[in-house]
C-alpha atoms as a PDB file:
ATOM      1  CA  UNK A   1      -9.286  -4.262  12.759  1.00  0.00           C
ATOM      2  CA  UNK A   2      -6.031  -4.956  14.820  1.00  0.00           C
ATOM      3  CA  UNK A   3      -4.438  -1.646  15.327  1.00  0.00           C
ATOM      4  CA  UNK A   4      -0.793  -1.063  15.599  1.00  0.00           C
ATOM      5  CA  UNK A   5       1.435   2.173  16.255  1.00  0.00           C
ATOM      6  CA  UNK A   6       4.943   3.526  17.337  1.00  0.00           C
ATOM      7  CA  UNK A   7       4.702   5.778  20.407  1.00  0.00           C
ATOM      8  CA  UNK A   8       6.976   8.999  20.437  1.00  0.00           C
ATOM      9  CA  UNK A   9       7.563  12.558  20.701  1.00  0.00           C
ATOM     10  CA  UNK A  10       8.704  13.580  18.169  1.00  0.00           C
ATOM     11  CA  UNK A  11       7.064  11.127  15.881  1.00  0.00           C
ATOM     12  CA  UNK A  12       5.857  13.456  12.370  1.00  0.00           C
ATOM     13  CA  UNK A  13       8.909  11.808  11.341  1.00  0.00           C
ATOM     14  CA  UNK A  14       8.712   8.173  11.546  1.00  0.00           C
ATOM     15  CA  UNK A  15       8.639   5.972   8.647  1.00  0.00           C
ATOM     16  CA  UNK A  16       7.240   2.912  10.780  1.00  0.00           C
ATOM     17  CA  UNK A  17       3.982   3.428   9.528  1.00  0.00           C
ATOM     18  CA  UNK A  18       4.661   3.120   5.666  1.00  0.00           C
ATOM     19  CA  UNK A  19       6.867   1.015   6.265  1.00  0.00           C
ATOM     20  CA  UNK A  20       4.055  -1.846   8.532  1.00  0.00           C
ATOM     21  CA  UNK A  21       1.688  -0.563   6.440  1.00  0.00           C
ATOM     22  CA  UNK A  22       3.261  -2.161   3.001  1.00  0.00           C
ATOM     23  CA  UNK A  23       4.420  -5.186   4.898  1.00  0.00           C
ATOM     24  CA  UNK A  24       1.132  -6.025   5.877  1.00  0.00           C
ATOM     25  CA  UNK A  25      -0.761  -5.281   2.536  1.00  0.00           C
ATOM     26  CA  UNK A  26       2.239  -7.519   1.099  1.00  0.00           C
ATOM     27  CA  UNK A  27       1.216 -10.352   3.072  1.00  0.00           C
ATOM     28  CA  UNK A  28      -2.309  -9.622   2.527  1.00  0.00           C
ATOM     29  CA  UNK A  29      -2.966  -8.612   5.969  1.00  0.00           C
ATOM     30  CA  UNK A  30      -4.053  -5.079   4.956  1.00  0.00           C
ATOM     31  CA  UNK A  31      -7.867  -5.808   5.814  1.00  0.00           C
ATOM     32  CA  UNK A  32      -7.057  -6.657   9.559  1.00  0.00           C
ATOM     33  CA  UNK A  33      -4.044  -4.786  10.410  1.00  0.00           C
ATOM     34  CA  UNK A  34      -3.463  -1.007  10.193  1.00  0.00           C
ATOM     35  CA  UNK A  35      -0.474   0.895  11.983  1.00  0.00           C
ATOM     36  CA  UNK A  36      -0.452   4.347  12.636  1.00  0.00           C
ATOM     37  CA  UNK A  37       1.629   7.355  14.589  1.00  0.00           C
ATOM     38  CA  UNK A  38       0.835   8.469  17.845  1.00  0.00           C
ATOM     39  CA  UNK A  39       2.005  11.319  19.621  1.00  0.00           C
ATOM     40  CA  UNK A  40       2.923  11.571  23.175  1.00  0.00           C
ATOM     41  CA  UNK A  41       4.224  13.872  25.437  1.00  0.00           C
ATOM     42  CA  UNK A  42       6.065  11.824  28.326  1.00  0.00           C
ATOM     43  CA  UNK A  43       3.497  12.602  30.563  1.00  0.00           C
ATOM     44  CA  UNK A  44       0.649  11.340  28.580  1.00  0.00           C
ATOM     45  CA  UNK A  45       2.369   7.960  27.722  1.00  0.00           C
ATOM     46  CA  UNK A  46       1.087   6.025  30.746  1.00  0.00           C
ATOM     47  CA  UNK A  47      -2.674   6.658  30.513  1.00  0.00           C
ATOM     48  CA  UNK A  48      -2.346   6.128  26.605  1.00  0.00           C
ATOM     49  CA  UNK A  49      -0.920   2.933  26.873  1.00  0.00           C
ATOM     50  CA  UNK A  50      -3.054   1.447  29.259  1.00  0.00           C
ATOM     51  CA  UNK A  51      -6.080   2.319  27.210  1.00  0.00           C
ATOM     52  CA  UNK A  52      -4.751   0.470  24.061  1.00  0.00           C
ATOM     53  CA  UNK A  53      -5.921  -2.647  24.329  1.00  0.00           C
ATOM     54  CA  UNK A  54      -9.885  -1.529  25.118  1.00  0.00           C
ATOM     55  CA  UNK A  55      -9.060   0.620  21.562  1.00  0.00           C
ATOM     56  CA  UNK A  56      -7.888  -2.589  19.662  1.00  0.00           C
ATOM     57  CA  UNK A  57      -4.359  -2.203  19.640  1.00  0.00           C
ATOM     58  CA  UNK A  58      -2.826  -5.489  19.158  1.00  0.00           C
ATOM     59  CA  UNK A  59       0.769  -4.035  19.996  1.00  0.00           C
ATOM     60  CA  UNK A  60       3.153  -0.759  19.609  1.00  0.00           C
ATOM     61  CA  UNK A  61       6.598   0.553  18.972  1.00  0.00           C
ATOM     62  CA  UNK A  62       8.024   2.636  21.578  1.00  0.00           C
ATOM     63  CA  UNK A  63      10.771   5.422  20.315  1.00  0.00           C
ATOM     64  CA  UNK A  64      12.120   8.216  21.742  1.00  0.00           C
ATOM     65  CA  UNK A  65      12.102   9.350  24.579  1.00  0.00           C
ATOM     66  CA  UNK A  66       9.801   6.633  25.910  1.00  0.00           C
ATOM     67  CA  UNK A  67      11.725   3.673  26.253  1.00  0.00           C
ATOM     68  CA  UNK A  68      12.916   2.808  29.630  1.00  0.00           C
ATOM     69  CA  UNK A  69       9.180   4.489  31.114  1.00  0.00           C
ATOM     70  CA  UNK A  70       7.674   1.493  28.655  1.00  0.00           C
ATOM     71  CA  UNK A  71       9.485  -1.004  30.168  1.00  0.00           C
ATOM     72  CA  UNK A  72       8.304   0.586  33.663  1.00  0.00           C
ATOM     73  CA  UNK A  73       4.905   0.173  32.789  1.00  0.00           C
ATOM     74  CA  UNK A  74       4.747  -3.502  31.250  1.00  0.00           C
ATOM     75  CA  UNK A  75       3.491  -6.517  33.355  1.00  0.00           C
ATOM     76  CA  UNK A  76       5.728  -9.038  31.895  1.00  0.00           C
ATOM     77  CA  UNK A  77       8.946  -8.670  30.481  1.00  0.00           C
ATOM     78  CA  UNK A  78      11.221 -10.439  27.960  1.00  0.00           C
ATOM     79  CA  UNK A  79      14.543 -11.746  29.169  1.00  0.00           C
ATOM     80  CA  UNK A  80      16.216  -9.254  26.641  1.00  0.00           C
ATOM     81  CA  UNK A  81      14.136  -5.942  27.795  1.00  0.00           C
ATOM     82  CA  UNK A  82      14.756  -6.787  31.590  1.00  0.00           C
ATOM     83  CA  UNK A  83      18.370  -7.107  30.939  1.00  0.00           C
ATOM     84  CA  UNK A  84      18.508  -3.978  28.617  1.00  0.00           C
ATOM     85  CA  UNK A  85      16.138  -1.957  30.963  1.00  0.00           C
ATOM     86  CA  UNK A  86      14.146  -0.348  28.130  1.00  0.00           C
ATOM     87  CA  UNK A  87      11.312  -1.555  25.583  1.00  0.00           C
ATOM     88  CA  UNK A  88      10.908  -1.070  22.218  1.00  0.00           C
ATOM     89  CA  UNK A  89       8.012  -3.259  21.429  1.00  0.00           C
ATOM     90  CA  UNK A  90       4.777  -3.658  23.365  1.00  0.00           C
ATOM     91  CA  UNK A  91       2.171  -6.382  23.168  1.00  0.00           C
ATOM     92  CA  UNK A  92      -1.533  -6.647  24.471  1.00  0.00           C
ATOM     93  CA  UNK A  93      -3.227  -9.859  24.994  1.00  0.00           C
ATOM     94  CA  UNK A  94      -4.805 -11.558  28.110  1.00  0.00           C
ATOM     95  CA  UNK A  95      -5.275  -8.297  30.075  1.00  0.00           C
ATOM     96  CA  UNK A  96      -1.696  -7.792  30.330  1.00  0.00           C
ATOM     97  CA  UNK A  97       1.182  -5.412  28.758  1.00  0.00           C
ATOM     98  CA  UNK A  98       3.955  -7.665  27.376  1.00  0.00           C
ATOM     99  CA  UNK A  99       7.265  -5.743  26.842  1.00  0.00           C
ATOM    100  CA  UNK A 100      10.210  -7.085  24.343  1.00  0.00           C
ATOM    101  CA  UNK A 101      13.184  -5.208  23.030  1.00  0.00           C
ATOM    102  CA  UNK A 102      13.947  -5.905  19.156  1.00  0.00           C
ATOM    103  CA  UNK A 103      16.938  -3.212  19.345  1.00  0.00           C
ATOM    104  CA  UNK A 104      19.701  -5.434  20.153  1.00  0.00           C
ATOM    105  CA  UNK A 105      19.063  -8.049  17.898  1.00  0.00           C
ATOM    106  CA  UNK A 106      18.192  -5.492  14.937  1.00  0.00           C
ATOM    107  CA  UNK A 107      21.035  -3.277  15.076  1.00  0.00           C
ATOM    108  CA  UNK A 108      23.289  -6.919  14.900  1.00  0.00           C
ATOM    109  CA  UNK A 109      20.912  -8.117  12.115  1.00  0.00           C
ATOM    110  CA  UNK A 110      22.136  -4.772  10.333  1.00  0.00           C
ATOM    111  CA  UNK A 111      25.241  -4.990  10.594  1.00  0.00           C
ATOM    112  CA  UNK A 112      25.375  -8.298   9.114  1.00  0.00           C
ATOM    113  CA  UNK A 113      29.090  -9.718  10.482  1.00  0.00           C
ATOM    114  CA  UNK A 114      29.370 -10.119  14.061  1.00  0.00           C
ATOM    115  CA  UNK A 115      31.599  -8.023  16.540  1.00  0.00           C
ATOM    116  CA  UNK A 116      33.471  -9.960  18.174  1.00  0.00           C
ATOM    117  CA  UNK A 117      36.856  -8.794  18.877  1.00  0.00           C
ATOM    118  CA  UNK A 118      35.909  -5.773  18.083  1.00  0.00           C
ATOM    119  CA  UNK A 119      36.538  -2.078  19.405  1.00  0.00           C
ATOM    120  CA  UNK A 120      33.082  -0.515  19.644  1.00  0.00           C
ATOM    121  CA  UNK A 121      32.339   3.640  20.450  1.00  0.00           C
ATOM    122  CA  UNK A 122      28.520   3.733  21.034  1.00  0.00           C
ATOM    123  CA  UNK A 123      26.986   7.775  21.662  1.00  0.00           C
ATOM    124  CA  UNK A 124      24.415   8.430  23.362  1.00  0.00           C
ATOM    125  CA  UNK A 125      23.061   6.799  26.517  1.00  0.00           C
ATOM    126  CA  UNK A 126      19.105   6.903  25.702  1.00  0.00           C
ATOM    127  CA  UNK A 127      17.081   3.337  25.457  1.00  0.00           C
ATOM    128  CA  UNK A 128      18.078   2.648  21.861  1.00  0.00           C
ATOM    129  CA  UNK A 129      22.399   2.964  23.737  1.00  0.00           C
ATOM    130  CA  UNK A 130      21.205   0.379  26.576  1.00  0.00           C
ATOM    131  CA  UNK A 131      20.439  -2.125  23.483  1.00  0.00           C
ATOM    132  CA  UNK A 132      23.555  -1.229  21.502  1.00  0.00           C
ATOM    133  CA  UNK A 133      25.653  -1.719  24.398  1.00  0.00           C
ATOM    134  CA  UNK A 134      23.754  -5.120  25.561  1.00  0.00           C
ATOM    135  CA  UNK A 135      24.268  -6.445  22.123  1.00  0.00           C
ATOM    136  CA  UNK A 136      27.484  -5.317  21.295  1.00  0.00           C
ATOM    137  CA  UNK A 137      28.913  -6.869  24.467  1.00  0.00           C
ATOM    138  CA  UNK A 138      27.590 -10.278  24.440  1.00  0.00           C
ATOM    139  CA  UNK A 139      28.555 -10.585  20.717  1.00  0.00           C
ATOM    140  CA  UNK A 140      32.009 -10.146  22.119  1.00  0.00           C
ATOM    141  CA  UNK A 141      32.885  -6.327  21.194  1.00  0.00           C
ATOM    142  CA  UNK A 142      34.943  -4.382  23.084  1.00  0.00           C
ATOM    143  CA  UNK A 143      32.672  -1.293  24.091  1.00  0.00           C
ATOM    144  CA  UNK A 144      33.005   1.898  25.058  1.00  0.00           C
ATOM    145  CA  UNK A 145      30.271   4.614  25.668  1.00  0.00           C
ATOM    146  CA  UNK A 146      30.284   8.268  25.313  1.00  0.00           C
ATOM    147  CA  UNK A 147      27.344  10.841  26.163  1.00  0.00           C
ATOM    148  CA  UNK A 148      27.257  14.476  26.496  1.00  0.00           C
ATOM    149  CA  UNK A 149      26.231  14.495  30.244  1.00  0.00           C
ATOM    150  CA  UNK A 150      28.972  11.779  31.399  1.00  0.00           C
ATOM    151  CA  UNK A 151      27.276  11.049  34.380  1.00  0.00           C
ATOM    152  CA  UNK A 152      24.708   8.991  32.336  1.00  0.00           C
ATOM    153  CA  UNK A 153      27.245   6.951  30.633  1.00  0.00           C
ATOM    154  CA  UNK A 154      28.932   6.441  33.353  1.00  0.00           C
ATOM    155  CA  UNK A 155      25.497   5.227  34.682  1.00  0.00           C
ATOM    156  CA  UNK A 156      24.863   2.812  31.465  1.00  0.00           C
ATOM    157  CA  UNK A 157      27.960   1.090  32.003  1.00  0.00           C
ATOM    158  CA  UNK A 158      27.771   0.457  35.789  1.00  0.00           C
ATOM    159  CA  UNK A 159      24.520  -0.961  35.151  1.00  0.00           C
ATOM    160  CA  UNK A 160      25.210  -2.738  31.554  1.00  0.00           C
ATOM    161  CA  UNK A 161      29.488  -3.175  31.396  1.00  0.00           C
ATOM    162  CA  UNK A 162      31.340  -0.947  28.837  1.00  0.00           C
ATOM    163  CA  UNK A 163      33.859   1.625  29.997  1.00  0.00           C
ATOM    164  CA  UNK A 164      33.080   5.598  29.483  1.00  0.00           C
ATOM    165  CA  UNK A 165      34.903   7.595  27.737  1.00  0.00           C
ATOM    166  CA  UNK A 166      35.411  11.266  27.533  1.00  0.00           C
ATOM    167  CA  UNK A 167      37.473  12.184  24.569  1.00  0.00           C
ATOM    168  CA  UNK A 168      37.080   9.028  22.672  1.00  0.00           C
ATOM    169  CA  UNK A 169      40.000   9.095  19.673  1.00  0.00           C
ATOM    170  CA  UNK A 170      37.778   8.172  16.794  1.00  0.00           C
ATOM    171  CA  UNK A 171      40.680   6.094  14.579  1.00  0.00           C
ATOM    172  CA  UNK A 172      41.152   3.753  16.449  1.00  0.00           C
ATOM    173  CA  UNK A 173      37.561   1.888  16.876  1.00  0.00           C
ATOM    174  CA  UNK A 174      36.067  -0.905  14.029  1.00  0.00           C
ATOM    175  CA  UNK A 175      33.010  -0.014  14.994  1.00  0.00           C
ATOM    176  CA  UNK A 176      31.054   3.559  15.975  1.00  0.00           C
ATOM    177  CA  UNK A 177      27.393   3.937  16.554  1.00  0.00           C
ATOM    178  CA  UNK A 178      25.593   6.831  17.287  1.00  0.00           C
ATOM    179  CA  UNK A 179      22.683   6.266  19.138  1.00  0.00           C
ATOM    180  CA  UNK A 180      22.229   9.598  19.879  1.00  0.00           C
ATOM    181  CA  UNK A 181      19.671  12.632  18.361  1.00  0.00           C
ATOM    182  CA  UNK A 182      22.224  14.750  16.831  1.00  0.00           C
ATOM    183  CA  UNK A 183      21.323  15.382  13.342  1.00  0.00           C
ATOM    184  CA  UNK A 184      17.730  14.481  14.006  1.00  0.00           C
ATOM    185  CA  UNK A 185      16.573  18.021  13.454  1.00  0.00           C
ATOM    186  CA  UNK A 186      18.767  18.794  10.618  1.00  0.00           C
ATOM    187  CA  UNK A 187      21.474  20.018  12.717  1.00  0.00           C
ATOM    188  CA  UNK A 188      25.109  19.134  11.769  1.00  0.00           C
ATOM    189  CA  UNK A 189      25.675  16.253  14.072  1.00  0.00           C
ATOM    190  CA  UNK A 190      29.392  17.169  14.245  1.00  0.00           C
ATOM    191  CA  UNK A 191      28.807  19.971  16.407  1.00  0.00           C
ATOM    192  CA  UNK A 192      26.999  18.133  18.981  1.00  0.00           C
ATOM    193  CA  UNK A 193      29.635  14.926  18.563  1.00  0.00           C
ATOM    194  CA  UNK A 194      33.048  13.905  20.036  1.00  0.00           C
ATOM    195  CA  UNK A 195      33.753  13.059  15.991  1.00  0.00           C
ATOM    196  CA  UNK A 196      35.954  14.666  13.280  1.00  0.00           C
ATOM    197  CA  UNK A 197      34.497  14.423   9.619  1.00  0.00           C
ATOM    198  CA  UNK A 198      37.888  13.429   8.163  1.00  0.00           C
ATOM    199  CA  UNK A 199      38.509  11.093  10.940  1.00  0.00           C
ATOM    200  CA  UNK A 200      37.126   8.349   9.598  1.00  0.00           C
ATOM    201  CA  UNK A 201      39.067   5.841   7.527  1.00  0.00           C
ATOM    202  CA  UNK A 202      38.042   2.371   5.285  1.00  0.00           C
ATOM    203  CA  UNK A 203      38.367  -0.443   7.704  1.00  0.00           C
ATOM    204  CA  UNK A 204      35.804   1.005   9.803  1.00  0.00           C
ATOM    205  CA  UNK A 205      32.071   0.735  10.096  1.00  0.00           C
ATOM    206  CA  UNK A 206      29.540   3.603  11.115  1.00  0.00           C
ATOM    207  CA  UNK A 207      26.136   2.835  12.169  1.00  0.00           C
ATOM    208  CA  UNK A 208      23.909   5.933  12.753  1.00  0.00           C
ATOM    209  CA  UNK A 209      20.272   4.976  13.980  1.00  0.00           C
ATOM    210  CA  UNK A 210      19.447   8.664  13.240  1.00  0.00           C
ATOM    211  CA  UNK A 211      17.382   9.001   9.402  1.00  0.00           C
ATOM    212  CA  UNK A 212      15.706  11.863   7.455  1.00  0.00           C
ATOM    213  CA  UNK A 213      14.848  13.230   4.120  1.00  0.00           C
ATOM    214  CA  UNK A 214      18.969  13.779   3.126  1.00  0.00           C
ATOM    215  CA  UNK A 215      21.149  10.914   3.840  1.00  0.00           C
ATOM    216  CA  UNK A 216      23.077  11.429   7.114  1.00  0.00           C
ATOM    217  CA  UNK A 217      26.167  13.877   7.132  1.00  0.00           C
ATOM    218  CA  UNK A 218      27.628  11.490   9.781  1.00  0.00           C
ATOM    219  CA  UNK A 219      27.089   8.619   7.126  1.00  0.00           C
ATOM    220  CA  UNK A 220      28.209  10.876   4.328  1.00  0.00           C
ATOM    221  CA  UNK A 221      31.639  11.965   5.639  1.00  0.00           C
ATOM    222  CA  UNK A 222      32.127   7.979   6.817  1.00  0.00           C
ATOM    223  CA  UNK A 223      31.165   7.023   3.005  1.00  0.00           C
ATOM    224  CA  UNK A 224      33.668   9.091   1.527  1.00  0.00           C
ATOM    225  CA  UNK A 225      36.385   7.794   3.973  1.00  0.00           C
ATOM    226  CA  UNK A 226      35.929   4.416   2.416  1.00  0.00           C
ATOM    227  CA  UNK A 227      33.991   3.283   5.781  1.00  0.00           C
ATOM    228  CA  UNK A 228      31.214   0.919   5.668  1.00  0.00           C
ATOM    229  CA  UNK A 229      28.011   3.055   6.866  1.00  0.00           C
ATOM    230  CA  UNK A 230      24.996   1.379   8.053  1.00  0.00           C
ATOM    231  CA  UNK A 231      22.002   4.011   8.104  1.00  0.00           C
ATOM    232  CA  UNK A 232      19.240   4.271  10.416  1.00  0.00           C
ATOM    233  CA  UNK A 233      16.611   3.261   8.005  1.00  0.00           C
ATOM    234  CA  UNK A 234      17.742  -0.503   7.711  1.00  0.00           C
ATOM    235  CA  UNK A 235      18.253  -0.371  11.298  1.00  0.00           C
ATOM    236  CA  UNK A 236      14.385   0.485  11.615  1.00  0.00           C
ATOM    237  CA  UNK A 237      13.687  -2.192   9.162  1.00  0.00           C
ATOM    238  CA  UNK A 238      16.082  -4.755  11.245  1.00  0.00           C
ATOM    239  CA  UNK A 239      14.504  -3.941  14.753  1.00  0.00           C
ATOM    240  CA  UNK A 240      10.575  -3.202  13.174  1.00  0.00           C
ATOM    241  CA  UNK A 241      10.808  -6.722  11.334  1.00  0.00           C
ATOM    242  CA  UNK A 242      11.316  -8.352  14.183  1.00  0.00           C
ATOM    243  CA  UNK A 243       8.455  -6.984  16.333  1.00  0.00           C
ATOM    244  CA  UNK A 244       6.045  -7.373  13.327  1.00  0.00           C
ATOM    245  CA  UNK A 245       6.632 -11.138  13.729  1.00  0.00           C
ATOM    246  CA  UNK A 246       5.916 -11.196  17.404  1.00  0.00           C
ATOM    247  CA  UNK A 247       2.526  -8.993  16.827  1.00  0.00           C
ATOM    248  CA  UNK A 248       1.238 -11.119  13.386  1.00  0.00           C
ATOM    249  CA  UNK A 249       3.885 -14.367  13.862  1.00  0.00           C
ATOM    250  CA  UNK A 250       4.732 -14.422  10.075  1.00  0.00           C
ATOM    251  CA  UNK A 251       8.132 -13.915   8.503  1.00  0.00           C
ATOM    252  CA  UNK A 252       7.795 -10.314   6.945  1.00  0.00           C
ATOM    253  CA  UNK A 253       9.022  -9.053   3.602  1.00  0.00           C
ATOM    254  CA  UNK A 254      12.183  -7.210   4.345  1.00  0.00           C
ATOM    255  CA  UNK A 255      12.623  -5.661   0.714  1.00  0.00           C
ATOM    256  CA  UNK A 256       8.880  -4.286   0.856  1.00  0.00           C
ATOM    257  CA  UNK A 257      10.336  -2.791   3.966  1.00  0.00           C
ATOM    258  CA  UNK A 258      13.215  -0.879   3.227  1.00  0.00           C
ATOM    259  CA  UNK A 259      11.349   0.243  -0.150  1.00  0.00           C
ATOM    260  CA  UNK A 260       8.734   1.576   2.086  1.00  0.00           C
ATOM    261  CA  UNK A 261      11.096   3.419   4.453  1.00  0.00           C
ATOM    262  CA  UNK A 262      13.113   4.687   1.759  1.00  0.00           C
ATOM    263  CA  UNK A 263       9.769   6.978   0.224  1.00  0.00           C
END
């Protein structure tokens, strides 16, 4: 059996698993391949990930808050994780930890048209940021970056490009994406946010990588604005789709997917 599994903390909530899990029975690699959760404080992420490969892991996701510490630990690097400084998908074959980083491409994948020209706000300035801001700017977007300590976006965009920004004035963006945790716990993510409920209008799309068991109030308020909303589920199924392929190298079944990570 070739295992798989996203590495986190939190992770109880992830719908990676069911969500691998039916792509792989779909293509009939259910007998083979099993993916599973995995728990890790960050100081237990190092010694876990170096045993993986003796315990048959063939690969793993890598969410919060583990990231950039995945990328430190990997012996080879894709072009796109270097670049980004933070991996989302790890690989284990020859000996070695390969790292790649399907955030970039996933969170364009869901958004479908590309940004160029654009006016871009992404929050937060975690791993999952670095990609947003990588991809946002090479697709030609106009990007700026707010975070609740300002020192680390100011860090993100010294290192990446994108200006920070303090007060950001939410109308007049195409394009916001929170990359942040608020909401993940239930909270209201407005409290936490530089963002106005009524402040959205139509015109403008709202990607929020953050999911649960309710649909986003973040999403909800941007919905009823006449916004486009993009929710963090298909951005899982974007991003996960992509490192599926690089673990099994077969085209998976994006509907099976989203069904999956829907419940």
């Amino acid at each position: 059996m070739k295992r798989l599994a996203v590495l986190g903390h939190p992770v109880a909530h992830s719908r990676s698993p069911a969500m691998h899990n039916a792509a792989l029975a779909a293509l009939g690699l259910a007998g083979e391949w099993a993916y599973e959760a995995i728990d890790l404080a960050p100081d237990g992420l190092e010694p876990r990930v170096r045993a993986m490969a003796g315990e048959g892991f063939a690969g793993a996701n890598v969410t919060v808050p583990h990231k950039g510490a995945a990328l430190a630990l990997a012996d080879s690097l894709s072009e796109t994780a270097r670049e980004i400084g933070a991996a989302n998908t790890l690989s284990f074959a020859a000996g070695e930890i390969q790292a790649e980083n399907t955030d970039a491409q996933g969170l364009l994948d869901a958004l479908g048209d590309s940004p160029r020209g654009e006016r871009a706000l992404v929050l937060g300035a975690g791993g999952a940021a670095r990609a947003a801001v990588w991809a946002l700017l090479r697709e030609g977007a106009e990007v700026e970056v707010w975070n609740r300590t300002p020192a680390r976006a100011e860090q993100l965009c010294e290192e990446l490009g994108g200006l920070p920004v303090g007060a950001p004035e939410q109308g007049r963006y195409e394009l916001i994406v929170n990359t942040s945790a608020a909401g993940l716990h239930g909270e209201d993510p407005f409290a936490e946010l530089p963002l106005d409920p009524a402040g959205f209008s139509a015109g403008q799309t709202v990607a929020d990588l953050v999911y649960g068991e309710r649909p986003s109030p973040l999403l909800e308020a941007a919905r009823a604005a006449g916004a486009t909303a993009i929710d963090g589920i298909e951005i899982l199924v974007r991003q996960g789709a992509l490192s599926l392929r690089i673990w099994t190298g077969v085209d998976p079944p994006l509907e099976v997917m989203r069904e999956a990570a829907r419940g």
